[in-house]
PDB file of N, CA and C in Angstrom:
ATOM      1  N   UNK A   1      85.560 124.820  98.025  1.00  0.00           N
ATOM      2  CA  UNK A   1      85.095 124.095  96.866  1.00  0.00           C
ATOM      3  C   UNK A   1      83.628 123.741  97.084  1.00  0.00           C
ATOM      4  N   UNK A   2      83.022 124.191  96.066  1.00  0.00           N
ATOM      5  CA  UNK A   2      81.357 123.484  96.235  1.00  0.00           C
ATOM      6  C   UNK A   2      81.037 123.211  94.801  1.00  0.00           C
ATOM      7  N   UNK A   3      80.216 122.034  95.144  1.00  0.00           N
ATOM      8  CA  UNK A   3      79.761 121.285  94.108  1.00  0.00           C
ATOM      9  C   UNK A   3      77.711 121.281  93.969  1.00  0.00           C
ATOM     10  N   UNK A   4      77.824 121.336  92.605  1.00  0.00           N
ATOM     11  CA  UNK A   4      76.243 121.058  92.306  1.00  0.00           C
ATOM     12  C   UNK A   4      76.148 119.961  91.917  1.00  0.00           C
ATOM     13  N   UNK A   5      75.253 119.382  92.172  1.00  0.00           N
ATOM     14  CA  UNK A   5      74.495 118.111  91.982  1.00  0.00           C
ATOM     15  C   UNK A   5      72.712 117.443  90.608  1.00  0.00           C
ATOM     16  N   UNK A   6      73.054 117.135  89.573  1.00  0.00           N
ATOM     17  CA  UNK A   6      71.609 117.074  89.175  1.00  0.00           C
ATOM     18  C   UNK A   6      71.005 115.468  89.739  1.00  0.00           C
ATOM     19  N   UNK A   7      70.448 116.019  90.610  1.00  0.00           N
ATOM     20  CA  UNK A   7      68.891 114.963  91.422  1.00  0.00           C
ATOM     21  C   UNK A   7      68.337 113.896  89.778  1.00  0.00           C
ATOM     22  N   UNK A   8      68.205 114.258  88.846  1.00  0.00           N
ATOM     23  CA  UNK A   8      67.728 113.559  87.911  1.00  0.00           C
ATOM     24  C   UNK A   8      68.965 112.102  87.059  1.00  0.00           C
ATOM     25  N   UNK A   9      69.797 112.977  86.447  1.00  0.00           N
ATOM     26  CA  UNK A   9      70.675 112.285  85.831  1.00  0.00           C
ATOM     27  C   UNK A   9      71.639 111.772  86.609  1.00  0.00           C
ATOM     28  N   UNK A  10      72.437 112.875  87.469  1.00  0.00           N
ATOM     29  CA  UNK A  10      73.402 112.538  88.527  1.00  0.00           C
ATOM     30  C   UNK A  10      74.898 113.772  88.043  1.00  0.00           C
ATOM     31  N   UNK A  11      74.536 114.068  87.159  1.00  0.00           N
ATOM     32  CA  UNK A  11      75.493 115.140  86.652  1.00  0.00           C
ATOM     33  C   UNK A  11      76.186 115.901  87.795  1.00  0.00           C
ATOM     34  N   UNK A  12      77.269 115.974  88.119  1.00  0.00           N
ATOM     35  CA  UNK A  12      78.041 116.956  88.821  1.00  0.00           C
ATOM     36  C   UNK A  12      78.898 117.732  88.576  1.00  0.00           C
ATOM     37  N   UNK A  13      78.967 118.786  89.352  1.00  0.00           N
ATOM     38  CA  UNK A  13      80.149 120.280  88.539  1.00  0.00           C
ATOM     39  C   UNK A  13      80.809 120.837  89.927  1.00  0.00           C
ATOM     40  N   UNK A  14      81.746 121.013  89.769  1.00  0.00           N
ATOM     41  CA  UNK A  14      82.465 121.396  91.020  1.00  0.00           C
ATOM     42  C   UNK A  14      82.813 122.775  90.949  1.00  0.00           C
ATOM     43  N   UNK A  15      82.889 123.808  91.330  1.00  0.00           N
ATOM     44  CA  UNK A  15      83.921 124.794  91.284  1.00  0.00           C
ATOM     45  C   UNK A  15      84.282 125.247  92.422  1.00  0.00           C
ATOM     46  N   UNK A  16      85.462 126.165  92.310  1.00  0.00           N
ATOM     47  CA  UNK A  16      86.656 126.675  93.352  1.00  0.00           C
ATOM     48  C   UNK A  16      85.703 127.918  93.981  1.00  0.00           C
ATOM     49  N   UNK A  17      85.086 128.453  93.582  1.00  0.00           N
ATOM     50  CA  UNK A  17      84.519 129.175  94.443  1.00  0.00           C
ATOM     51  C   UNK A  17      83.488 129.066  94.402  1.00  0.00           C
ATOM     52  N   UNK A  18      82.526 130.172  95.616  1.00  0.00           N
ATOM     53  CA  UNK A  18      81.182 129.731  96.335  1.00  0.00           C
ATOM     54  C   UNK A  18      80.359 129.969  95.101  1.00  0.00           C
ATOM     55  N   UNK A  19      79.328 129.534  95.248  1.00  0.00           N
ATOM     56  CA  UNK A  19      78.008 129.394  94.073  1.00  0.00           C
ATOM     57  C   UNK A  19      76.915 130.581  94.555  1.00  0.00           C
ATOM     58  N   UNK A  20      76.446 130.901  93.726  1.00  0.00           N
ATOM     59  CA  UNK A  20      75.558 132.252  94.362  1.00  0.00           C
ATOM     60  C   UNK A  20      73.779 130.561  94.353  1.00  0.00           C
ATOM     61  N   UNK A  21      73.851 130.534  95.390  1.00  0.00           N
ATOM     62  CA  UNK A  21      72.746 129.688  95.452  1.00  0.00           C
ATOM     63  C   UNK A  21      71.040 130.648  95.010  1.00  0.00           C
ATOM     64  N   UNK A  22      71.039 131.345  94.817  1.00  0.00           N
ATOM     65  CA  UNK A  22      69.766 132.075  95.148  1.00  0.00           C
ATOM     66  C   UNK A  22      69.648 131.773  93.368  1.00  0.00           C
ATOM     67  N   UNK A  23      70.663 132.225  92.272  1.00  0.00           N
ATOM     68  CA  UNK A  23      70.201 131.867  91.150  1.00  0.00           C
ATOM     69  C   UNK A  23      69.901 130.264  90.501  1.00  0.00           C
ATOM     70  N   UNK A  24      68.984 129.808  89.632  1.00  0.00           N
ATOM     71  CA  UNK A  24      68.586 128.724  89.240  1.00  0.00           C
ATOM     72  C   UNK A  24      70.046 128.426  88.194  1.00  0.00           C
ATOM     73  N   UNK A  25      70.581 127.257  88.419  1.00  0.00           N
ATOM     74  CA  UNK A  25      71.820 126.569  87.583  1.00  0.00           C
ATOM     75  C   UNK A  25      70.669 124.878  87.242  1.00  0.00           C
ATOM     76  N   UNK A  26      70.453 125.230  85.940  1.00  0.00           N
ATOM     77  CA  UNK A  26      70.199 124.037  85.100  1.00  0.00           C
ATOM     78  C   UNK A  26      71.065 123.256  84.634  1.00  0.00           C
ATOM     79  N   UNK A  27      70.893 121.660  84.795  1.00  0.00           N
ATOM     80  CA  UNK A  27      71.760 120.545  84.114  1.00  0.00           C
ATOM     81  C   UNK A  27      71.909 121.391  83.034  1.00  0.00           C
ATOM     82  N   UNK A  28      73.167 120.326  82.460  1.00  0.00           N
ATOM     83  CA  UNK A  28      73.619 120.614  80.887  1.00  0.00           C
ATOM     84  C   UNK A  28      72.902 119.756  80.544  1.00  0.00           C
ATOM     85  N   UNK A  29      72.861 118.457  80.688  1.00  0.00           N
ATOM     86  CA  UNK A  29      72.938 117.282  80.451  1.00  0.00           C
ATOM     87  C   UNK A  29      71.147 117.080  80.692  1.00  0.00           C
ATOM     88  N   UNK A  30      70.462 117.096  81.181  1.00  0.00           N
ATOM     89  CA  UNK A  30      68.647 117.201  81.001  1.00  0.00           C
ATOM     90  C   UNK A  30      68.145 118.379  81.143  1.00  0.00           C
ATOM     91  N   UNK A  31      68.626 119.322  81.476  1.00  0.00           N
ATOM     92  CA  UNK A  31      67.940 120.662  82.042  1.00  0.00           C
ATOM     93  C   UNK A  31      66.752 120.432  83.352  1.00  0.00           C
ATOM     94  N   UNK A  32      66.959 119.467  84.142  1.00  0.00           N
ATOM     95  CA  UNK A  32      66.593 119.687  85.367  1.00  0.00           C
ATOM     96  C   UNK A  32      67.633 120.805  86.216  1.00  0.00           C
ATOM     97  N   UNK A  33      66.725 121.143  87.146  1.00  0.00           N
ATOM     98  CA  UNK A  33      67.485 121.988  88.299  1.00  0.00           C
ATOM     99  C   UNK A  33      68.646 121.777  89.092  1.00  0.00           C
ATOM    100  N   UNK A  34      69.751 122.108  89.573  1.00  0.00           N
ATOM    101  CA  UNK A  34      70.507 121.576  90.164  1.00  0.00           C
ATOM    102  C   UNK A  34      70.792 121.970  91.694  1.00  0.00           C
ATOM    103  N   UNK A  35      71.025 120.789  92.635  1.00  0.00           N
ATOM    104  CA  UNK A  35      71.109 120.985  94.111  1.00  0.00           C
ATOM    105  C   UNK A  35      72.233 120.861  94.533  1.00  0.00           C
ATOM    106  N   UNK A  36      72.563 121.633  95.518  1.00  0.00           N
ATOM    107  CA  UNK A  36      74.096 121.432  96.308  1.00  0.00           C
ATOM    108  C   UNK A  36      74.402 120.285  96.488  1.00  0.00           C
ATOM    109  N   UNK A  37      75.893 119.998  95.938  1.00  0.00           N
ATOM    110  CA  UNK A  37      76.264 118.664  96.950  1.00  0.00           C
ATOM    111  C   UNK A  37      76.169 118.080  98.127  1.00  0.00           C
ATOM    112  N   UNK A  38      76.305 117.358  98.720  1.00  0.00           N
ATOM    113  CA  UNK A  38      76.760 117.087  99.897  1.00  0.00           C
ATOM    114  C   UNK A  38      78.208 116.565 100.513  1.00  0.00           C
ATOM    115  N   UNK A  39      78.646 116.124  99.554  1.00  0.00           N
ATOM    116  CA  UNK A  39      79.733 115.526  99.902  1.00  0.00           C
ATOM    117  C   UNK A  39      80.644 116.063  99.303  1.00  0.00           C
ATOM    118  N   UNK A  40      82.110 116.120  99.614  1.00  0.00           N
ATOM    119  CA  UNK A  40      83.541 116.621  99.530  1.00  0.00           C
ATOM    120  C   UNK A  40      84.351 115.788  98.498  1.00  0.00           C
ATOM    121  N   UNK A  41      85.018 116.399  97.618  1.00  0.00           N
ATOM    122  CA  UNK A  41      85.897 115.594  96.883  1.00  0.00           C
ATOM    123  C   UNK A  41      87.156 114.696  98.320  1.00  0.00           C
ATOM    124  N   UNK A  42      87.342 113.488  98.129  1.00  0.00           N
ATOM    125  CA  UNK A  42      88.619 112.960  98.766  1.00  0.00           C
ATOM    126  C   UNK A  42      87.999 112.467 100.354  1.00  0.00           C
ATOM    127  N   UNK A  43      86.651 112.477 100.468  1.00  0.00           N
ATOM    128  CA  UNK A  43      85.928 112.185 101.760  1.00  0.00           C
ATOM    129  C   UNK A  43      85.648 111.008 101.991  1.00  0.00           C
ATOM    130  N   UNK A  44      85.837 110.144 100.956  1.00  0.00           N
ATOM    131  CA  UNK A  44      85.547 108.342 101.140  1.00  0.00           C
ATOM    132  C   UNK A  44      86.543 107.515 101.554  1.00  0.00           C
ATOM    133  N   UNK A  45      86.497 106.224 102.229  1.00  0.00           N
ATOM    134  CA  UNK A  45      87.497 106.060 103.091  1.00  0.00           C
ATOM    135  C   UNK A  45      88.757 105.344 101.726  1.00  0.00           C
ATOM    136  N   UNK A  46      89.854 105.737 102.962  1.00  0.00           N
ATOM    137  CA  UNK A  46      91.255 105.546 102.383  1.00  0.00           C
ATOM    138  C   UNK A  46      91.146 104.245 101.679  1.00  0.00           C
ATOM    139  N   UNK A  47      90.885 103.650 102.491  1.00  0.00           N
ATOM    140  CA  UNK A  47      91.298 102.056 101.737  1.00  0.00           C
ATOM    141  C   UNK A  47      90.162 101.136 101.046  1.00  0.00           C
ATOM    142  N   UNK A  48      89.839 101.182  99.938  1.00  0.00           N
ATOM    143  CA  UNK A  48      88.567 100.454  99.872  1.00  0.00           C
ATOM    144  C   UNK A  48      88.338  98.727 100.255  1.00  0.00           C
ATOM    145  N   UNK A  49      87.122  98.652  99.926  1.00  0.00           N
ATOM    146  CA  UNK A  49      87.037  97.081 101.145  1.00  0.00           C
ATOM    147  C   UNK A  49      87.891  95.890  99.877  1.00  0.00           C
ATOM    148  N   UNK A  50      87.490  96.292  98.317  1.00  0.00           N
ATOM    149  CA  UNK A  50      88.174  95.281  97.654  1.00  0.00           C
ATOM    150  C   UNK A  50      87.464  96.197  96.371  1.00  0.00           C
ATOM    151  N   UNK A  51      88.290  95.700  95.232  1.00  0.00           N
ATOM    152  CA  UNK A  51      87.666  95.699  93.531  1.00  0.00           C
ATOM    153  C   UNK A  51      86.728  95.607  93.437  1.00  0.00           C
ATOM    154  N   UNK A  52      85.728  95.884  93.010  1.00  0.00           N
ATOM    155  CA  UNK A  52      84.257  95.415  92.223  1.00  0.00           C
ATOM    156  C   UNK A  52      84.758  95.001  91.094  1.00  0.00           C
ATOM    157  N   UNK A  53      85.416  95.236  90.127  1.00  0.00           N
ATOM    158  CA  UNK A  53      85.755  94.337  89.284  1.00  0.00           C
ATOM    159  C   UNK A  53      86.080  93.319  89.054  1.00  0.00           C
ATOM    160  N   UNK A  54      86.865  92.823  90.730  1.00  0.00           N
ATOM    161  CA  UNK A  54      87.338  91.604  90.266  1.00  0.00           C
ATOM    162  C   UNK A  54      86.251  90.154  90.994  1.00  0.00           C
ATOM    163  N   UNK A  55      85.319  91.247  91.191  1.00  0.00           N
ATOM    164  CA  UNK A  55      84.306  89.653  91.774  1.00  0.00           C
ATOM    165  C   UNK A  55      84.373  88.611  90.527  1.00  0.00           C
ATOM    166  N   UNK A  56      83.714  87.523  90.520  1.00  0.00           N
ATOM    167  CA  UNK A  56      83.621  86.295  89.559  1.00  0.00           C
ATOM    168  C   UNK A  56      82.194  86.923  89.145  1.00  0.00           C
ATOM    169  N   UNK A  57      82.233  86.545  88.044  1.00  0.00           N
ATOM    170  CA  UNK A  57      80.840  87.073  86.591  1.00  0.00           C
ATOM    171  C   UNK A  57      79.785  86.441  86.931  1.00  0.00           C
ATOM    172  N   UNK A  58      78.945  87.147  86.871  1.00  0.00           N
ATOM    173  CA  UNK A  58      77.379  86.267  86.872  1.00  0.00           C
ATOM    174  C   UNK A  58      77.302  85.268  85.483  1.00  0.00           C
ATOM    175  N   UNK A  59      77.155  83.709  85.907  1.00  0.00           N
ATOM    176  CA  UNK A  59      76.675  82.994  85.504  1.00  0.00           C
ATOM    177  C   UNK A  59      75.134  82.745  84.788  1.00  0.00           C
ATOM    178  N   UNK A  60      75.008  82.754  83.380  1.00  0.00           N
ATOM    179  CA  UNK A  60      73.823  82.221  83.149  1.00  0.00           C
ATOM    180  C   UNK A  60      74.011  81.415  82.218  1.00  0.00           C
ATOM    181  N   UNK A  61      72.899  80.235  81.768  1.00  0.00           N
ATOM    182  CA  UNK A  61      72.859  79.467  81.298  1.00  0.00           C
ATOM    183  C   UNK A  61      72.059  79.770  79.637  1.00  0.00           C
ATOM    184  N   UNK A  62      73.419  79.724  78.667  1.00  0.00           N
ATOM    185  CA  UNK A  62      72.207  80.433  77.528  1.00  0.00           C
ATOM    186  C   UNK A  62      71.512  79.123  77.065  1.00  0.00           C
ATOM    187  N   UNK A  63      70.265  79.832  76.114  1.00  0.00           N
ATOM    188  CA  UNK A  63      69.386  78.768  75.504  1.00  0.00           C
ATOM    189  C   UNK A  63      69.996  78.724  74.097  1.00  0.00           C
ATOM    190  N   UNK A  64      69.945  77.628  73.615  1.00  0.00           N
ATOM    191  CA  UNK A  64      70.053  78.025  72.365  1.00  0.00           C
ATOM    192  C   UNK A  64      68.853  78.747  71.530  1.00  0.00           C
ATOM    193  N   UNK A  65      69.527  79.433  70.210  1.00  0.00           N
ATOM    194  CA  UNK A  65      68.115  80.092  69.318  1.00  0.00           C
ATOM    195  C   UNK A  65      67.459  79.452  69.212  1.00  0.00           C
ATOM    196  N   UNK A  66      66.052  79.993  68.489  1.00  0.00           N
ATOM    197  CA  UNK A  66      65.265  78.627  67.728  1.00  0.00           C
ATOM    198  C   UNK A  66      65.456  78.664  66.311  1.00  0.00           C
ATOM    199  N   UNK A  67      65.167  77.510  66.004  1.00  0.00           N
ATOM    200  CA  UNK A  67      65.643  77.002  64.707  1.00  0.00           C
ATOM    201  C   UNK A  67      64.629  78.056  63.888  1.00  0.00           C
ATOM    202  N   UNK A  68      65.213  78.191  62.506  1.00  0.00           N
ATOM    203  CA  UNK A  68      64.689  79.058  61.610  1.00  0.00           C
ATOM    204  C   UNK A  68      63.888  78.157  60.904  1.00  0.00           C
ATOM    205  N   UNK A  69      62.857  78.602  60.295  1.00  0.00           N
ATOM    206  CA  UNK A  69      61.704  77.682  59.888  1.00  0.00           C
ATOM    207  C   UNK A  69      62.092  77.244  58.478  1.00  0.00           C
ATOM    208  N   UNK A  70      61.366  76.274  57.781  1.00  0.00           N
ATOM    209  CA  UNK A  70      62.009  75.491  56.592  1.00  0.00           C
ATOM    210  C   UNK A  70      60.970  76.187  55.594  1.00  0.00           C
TER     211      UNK A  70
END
């Protein structure tokens, strides 16, 4: 399995067989150039450390509008 990579957007495409690297494969998605992956589908570790979703929300303090003029 090898995967291309677009360096610009982040676009990725995988396929089952080898890629003829010598020809130019343009994004779909910007038409920049595209570079080999590096990394493997299923290569990140087993257990993740926790959710990102479930952290607590960033807090801010809204202002109110300003009043509309008379």
């Amino acid at each position: 399995m090898q995967g291309l990579r677009c360096p610009s957007c982040g676009e990725t495409r995988w396929h089952l067989l080898p890629v003829a690297l010598e020809a130019r494969h343009e994004c779909a998605i910007c038409g920049a150039e595209m570079v080999v992956e590096r990394r493997r589908p299923g290569r990140g570790p087993k257990l993740l450390p926790g959710e990102r979703r479930r952290g607590a929300a960033l807090s801010v303090e809204a202002t109110p509008p300003p009043a509309a003029p008379a």
